[in-house]
Every structure is written in C-alpha cells, then in structure tokens.
Protein backbone atom coordinates (compact mmCIF):
# COMPACT_ATOMS: atom_id res chain seq x y z
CA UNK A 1 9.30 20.19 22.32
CA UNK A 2 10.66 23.79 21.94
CA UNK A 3 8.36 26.61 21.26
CA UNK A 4 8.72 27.79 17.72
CA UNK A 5 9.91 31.19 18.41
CA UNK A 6 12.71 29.91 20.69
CA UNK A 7 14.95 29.32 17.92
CA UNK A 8 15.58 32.63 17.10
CA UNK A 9 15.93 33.78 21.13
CA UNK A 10 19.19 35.82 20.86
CA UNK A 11 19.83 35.53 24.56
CA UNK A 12 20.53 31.70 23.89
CA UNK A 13 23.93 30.81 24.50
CA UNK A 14 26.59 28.62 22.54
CA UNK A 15 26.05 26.16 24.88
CA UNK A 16 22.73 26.22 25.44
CA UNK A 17 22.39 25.62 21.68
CA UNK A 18 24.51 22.84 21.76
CA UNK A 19 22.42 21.54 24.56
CA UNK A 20 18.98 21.78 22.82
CA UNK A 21 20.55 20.46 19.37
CA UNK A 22 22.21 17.69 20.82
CA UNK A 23 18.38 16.65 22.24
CA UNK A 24 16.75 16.97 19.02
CA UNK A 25 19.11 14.86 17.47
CA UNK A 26 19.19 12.22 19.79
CA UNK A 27 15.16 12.38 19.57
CA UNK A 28 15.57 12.44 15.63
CA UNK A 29 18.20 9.05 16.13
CA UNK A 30 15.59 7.13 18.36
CA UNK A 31 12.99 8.15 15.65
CA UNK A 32 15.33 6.42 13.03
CA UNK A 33 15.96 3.51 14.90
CA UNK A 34 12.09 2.91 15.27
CA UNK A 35 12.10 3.34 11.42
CA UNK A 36 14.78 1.20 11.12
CA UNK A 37 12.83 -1.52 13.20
CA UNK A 38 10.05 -1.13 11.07
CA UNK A 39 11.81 -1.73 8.36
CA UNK A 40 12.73 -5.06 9.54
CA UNK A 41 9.13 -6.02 10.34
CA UNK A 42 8.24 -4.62 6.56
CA UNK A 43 10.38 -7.13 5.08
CA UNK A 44 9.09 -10.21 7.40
CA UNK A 45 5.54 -8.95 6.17
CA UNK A 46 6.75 -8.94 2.52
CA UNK A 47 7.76 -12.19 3.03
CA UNK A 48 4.63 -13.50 4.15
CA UNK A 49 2.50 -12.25 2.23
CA UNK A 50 4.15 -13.42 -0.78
CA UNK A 51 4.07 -16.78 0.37
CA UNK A 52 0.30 -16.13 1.03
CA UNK A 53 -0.75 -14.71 -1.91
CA UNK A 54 1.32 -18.13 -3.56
CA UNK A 55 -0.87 -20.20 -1.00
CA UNK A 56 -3.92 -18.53 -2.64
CA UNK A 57 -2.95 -19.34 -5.72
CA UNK A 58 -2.19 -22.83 -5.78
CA UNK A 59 -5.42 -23.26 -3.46
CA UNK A 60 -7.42 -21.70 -6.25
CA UNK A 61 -5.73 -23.93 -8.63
CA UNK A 62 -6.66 -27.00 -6.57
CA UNK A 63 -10.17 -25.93 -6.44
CA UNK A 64 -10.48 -25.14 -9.71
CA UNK A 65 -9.64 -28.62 -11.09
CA UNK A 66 -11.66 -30.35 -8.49
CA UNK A 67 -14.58 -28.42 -9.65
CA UNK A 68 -13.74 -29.47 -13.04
CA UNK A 69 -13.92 -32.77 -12.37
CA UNK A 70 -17.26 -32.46 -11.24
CA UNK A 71 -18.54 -31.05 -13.81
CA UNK A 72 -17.22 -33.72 -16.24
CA UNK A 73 -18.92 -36.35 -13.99
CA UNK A 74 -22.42 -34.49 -14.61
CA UNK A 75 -21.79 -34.01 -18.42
CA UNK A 76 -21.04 -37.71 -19.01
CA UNK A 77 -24.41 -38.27 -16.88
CA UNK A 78 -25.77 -36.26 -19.42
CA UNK A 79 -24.70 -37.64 -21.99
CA UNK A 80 -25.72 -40.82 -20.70
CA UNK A 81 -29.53 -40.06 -21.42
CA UNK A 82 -29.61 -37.87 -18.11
CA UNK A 83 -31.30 -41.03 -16.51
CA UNK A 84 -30.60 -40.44 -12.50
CA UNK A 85 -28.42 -43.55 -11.75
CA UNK A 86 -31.20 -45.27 -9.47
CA UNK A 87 -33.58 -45.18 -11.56
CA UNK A 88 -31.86 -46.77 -14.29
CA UNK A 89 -30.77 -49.34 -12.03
CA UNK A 90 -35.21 -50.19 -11.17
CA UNK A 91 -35.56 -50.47 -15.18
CA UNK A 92 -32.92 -53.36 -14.90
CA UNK A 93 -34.29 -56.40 -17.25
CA UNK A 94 -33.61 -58.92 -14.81
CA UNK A 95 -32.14 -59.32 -11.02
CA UNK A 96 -29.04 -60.28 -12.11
CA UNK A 97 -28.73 -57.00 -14.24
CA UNK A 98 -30.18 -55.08 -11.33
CA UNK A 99 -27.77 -56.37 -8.43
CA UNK A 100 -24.74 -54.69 -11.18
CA UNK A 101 -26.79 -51.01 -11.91
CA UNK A 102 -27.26 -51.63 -7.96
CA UNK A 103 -23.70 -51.54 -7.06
CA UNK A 104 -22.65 -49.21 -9.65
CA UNK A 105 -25.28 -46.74 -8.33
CA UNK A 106 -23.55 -47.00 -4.46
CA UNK A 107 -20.13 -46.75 -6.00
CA UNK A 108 -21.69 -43.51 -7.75
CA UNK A 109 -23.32 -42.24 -4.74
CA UNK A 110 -20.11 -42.76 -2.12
CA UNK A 111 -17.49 -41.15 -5.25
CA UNK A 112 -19.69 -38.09 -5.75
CA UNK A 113 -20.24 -37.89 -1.83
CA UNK A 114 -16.28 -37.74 -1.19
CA UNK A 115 -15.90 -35.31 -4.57
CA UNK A 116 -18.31 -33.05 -2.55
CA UNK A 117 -16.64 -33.03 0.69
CA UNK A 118 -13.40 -32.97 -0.97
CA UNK A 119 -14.26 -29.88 -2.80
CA UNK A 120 -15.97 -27.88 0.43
CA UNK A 121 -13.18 -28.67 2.74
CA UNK A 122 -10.61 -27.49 -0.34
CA UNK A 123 -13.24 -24.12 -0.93
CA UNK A 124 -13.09 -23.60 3.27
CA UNK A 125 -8.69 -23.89 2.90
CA UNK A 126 -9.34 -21.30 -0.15
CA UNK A 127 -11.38 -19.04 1.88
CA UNK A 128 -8.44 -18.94 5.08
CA UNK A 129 -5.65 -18.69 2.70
CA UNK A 130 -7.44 -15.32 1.36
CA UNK A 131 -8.20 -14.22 5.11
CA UNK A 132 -4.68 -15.07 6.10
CA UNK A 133 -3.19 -12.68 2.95
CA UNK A 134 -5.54 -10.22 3.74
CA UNK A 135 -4.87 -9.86 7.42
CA UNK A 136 -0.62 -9.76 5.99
CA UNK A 137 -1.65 -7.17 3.45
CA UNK A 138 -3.81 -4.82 6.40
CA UNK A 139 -0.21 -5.06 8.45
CA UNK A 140 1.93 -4.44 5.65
CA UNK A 141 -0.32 -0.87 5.04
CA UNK A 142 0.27 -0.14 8.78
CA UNK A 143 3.71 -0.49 8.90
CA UNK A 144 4.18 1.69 5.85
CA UNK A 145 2.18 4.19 7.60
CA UNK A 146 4.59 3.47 10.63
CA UNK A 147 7.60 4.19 8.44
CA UNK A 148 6.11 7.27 7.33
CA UNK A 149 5.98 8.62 10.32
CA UNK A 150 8.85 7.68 12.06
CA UNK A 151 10.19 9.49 8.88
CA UNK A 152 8.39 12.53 8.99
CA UNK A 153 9.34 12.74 13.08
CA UNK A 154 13.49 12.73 11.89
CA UNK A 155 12.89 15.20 9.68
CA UNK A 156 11.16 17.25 11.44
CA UNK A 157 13.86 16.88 14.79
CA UNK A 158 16.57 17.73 12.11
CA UNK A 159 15.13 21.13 10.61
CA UNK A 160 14.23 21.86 14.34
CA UNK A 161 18.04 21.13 14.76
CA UNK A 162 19.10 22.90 11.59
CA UNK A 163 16.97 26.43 12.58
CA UNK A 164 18.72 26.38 16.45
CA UNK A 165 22.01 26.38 14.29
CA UNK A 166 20.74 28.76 12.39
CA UNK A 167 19.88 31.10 14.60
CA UNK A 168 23.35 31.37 15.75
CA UNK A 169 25.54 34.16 15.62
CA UNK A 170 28.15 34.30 12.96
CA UNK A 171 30.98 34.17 15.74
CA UNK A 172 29.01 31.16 17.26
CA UNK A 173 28.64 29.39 14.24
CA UNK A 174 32.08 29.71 13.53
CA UNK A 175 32.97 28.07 17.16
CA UNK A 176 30.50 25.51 16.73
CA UNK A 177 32.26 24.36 13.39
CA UNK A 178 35.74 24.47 14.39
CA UNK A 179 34.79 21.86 16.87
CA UNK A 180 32.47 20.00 14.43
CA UNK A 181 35.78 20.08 11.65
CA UNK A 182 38.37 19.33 14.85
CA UNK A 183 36.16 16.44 15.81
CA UNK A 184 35.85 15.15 12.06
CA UNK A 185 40.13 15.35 12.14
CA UNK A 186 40.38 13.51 14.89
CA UNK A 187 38.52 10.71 14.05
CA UNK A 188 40.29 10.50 10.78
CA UNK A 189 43.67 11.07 12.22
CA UNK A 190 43.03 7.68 14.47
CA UNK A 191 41.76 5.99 10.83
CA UNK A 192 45.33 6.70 9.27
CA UNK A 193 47.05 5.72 12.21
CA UNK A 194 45.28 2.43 12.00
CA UNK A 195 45.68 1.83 8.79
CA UNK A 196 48.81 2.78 8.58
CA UNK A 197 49.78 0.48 11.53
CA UNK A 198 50.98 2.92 14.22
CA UNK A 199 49.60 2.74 17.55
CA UNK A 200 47.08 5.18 19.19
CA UNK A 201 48.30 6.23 22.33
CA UNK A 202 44.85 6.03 23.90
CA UNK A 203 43.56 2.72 22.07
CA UNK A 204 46.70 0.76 21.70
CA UNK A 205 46.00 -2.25 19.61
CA UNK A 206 42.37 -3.90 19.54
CA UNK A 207 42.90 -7.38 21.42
CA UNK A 208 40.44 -8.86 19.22
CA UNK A 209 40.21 -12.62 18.02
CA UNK A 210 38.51 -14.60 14.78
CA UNK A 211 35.18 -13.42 13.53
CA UNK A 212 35.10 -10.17 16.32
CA UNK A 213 38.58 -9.00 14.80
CA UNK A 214 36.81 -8.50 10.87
CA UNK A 215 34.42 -6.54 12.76
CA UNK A 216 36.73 -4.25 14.88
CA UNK A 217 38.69 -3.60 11.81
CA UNK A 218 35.63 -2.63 9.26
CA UNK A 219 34.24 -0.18 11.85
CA UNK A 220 37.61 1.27 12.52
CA UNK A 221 38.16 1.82 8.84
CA UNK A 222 35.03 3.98 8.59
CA UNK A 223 36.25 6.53 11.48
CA UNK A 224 35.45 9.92 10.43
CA UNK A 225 32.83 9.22 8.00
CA UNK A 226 29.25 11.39 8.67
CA UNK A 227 26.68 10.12 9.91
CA UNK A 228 23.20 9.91 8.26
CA UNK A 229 20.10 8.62 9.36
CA UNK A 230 19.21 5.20 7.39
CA UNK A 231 22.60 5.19 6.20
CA UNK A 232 24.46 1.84 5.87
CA UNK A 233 27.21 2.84 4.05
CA UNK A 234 29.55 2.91 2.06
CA UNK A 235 30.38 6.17 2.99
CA UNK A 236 27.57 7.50 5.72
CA UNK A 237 26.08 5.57 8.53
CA UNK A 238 23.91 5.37 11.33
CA UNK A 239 24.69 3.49 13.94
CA UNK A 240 22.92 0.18 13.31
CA UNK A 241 23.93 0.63 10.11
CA UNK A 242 27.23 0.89 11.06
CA UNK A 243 27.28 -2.24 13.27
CA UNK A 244 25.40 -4.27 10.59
CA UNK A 245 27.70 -3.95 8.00
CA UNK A 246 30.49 -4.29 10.04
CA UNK A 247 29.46 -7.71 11.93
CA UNK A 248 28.05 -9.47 8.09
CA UNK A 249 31.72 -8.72 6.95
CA UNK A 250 32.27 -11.38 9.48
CA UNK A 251 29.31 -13.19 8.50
CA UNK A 252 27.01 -12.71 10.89
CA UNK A 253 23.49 -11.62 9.99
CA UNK A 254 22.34 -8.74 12.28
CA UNK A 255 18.59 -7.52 12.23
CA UNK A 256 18.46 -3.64 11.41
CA UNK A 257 17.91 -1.85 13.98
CA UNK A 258 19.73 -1.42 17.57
CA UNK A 259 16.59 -2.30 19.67
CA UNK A 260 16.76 -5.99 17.19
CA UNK A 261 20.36 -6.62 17.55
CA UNK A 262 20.17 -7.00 21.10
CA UNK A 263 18.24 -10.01 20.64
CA UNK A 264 21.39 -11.69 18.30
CA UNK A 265 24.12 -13.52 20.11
CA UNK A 266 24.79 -14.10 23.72
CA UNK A 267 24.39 -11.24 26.28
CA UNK A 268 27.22 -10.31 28.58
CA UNK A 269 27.84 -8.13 31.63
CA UNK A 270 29.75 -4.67 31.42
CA UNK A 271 32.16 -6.40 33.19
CA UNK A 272 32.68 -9.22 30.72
CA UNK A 273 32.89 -6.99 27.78
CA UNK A 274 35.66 -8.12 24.94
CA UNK A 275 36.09 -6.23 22.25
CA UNK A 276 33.53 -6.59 19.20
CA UNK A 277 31.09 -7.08 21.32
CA UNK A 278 28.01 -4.76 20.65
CA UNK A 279 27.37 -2.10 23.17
CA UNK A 280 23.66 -0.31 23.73
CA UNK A 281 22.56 2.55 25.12
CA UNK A 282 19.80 4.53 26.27
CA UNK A 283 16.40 3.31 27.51
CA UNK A 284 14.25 2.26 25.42
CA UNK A 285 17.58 1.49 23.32
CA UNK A 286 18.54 3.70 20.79
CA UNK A 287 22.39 3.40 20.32
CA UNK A 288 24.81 0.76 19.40
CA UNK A 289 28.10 0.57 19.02
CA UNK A 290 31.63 -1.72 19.31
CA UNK A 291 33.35 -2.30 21.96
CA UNK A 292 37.01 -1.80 22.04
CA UNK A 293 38.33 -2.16 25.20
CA UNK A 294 39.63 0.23 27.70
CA UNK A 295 35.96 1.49 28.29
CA UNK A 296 36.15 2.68 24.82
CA UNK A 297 33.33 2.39 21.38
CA UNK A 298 33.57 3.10 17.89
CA UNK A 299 30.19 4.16 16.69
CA UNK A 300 27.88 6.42 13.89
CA UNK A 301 27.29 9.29 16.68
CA UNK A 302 24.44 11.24 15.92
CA UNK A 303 23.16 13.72 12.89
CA UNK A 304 25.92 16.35 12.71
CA UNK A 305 28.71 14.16 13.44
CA UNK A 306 31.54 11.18 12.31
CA UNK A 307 31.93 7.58 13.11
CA UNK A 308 34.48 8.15 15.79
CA UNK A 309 35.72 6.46 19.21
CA UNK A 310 34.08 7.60 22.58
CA UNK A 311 34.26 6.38 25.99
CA UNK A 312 31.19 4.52 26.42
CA UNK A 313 30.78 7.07 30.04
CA UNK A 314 29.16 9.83 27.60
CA UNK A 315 25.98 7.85 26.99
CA UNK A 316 24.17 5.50 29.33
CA UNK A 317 24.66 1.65 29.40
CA UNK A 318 21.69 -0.48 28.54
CA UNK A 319 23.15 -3.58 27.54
CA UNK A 320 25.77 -5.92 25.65
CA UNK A 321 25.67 -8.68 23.08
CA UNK A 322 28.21 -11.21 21.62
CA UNK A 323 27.39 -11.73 18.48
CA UNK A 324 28.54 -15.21 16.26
C-alpha cells in the first residue's frame, strides 16, 4: 500500500500516476469480485436457513401434538378414577374379568411405551433442526461481515485512486481525461458500427453460433458503458456483471462472481477458444470477459473506464469456460 503522503508527491509523473491508479483499481476489482462471491454464498445461506427455520417449525408442530396426545391419555386416566391400570386389573371380580383388565393393561403399557419413544426421538429431531438453523444463522452473520469488508476494502482502493488523480496537475489531469473521453469514443464508435451493421476493420464480424451468438451481441451492445463495481446493469457494469447478464439473455444461469463462473460449462484451452466463450484472468481470478476471436474480449474494464474490446495480451490468461 502507498504511504499516505505519496499522493500529493509533486515529482510523480503522468505515468507514474497512471501506474499506481491502475493498481489500486485492479486491487479495488479483486476486492469486488470477492464481494461479489460472497454474495453468492449469502444467498445459498438464505436459502438454507429458511428451509431450516421451516424444518423447526413443522418439527415443533409435530412435537407439540404428540405431547398433546399424551396428555389426553393421562386426563382420561384421570378421569377414570386415577386407578393405575394394574391395579385395577388385581381388583378384577373374577379370572375371567381379570385375564381382559390383564390384556388391556399390556396393550396400555406397550402404547404409552412407543408414545414415549416416539415423542423423545421427535424432541432429539427438534433439538438438531434448531442446531442445524443456528449453525446457518452464525454463517449467514459471517458472511455479512465478509461483505462488509470486502466493501469497505473497494472503497477505500477507489478514494486512494481518486486522491492520486487528484493530486495531479491541471495540465495532467487534462491529459489523463482526453484519453479517458477518447477511450469512452472509441468504444462507442465500435457500438454504432455494430449496430448499425458495418464492419469493424479490426473485429470483422463475430463468427458466433446459437446460444453464444445472444451473448456476443448483448455484451457488444453495452460497449462504452462505465464501469461500476457491483454493477449489473442496465447501464454500468462490472465485469461479472457484465458476463452474467449477457450469458442469462441466452439462458444460461451464471453464478456472480468471476472466480464462480469458471466452475459453469466446459473448460477449454486458449487454443480452442470460440467466441462467447468466457475468458479469465489474473491469479487468484479476478477478470472475466468474452471472447471474440482474433485474440480479442469485450469486457467491464476496471473503475474509471467503459465496457470496451481489448486484446486479451493486456491482462494475463488464467483460464476459459464454455458455457450452455
């Protein structure tokens, strides 16, 4: 981490700004993509603990009427005289009356033995279904603490970001957003060109086929659109975001983060890359974005800039997936 009183060095150049900017937002992007994989696990855990807490419930339920039943047994024994069973059956006037109380009184004795055992083992299932939604709810707290953090990290990468910028000259600044606007034009010119179905000299036409195609076509409708961190559109993204959206307007269901998607779909070589396949970068991974062809990706760059098209070259490989 840079020293506080580095970003107001005035012997820093334009470069060197760009250098140390471009670190802290590719530190504040893998804290967002740790968010966003948090956020996945936060819904899984919000999904099991409801079903839990329903477990609970109907356990409690369960228990509840057994016990009931119990209960009713002993008040009709009251009402009965409160005479304990065997010894009504000794008081029997005669042995054929006896042999009856006799088997009445082991019919009793085995029906309020199972009731008993019945109720204990349904009072142990209570007792692990309120273990079980505790232990959900103690890693649902953690990974809200997680997200906090990851949160507070981008935050505090982009205002580290924001006061290098700052602490530019007027002269630099001005440089610095003539390529930031340039960069932003670009992006968009390629966007009209597409959608106005003219060719781009460098990407000529995306080869891509059936469900691949949708998503080629949704990301390259977004080019020059800023990114944001957590953003999943309509009009900002990051880039898991990005390739999320795109890929469900295909109908595929892609997990929310770039280290998650990975996991969907077949895995291919670099050398077997076709375009809409997803393309990751950095290690641990911290970048996705769509193959084109030619070497080429569309993707949400980083805080600062557009959804544009890059060679892949300017980031390091990690990995590919086919999704569907």
């Amino acid at each position: 981490m840079l020293a506080p009183t580095g970003y107001a060095d005035p012997t820093l150049t334009l470069d060197e700004v760009k250098t140390q900017v471009d670190d802290l937002n590719h530190k504040a992007e893998q804290a967002a993509e740790r968010y966003n994989a948090a956020t996945d696990e936060l819904t899984e855990i919000q999904r099991r603990l409801e079903s839990a807490e329903a477990n609970v419930e109907r356990q409690q339920v369960r228990v509840g009427e057994l016990t009931a039943e119990m209960g009713g047994f002993a008040a009709a024994s009251y009402r009965a005289g409160g005479i304990d069973p065997t010894l009504s059956a000794l008081m029997a006037s005669d042995p054929g009356e006896f042999l009856a109380r006799a088997s009445v009184v082991d019919a009793f004795a085995n029906q309020q033995a199972d009731q008993l055992a019945t109720v204990a083992a349904e009072r142990r299932r209570l007792e692990q279904d309120r273990l079980l939604a505790d232990e959900e709810l103690d890693r649902l707290k953690a990974v809200e603490a997680e997200l906090a953090e990851q949160k507070a990290t981008v935050e505090k990468h982009l205002a580290d970001a924001q006061r290098l910028l700052d602490s530019l000259e007027a002269e630099q600044q001005a440089a610095l957003e003539a390529e930031q606007a340039e960069r932003a034009r670009a992006a968009a010119a390629e966007q009209a060109s597409r959608g106005g179905g003219h060719e781009s000299e460098e990407l000529p036409d995306v080869p891509a086929s059936g469900r691949a195609q949708v998503a080629v076509d949704f990301a390259l409708a977004q080019l020059g659109e800023p990114y944001a961190w957590g953003g999943t559109g309509p009009s900002s993204w990051d880039c898991s975001g990005l390739t999320m959206k795109a890929w469900a307007q295909a109908g595929v269901s892609l997990p929310r983060s770039s280290s998650a998607q990975i996991g969907v779909g077949s895995r291919v070589s670099k050398s077997q890359l076709q375009p809409g396949d997803l393309v990751f970068f950095y290690s641990p991974i911290s970048h996705v974005g769509i193959y084109l062809g030619n070497g080429q990706v569309v993707h949400a760059t980083h805080p600062g800039d557009v959804v544009s098209v890059d060679p892949m070259s300017y980031m390091p490989f990690s990995g590919a997936t086919r999704p569907g």
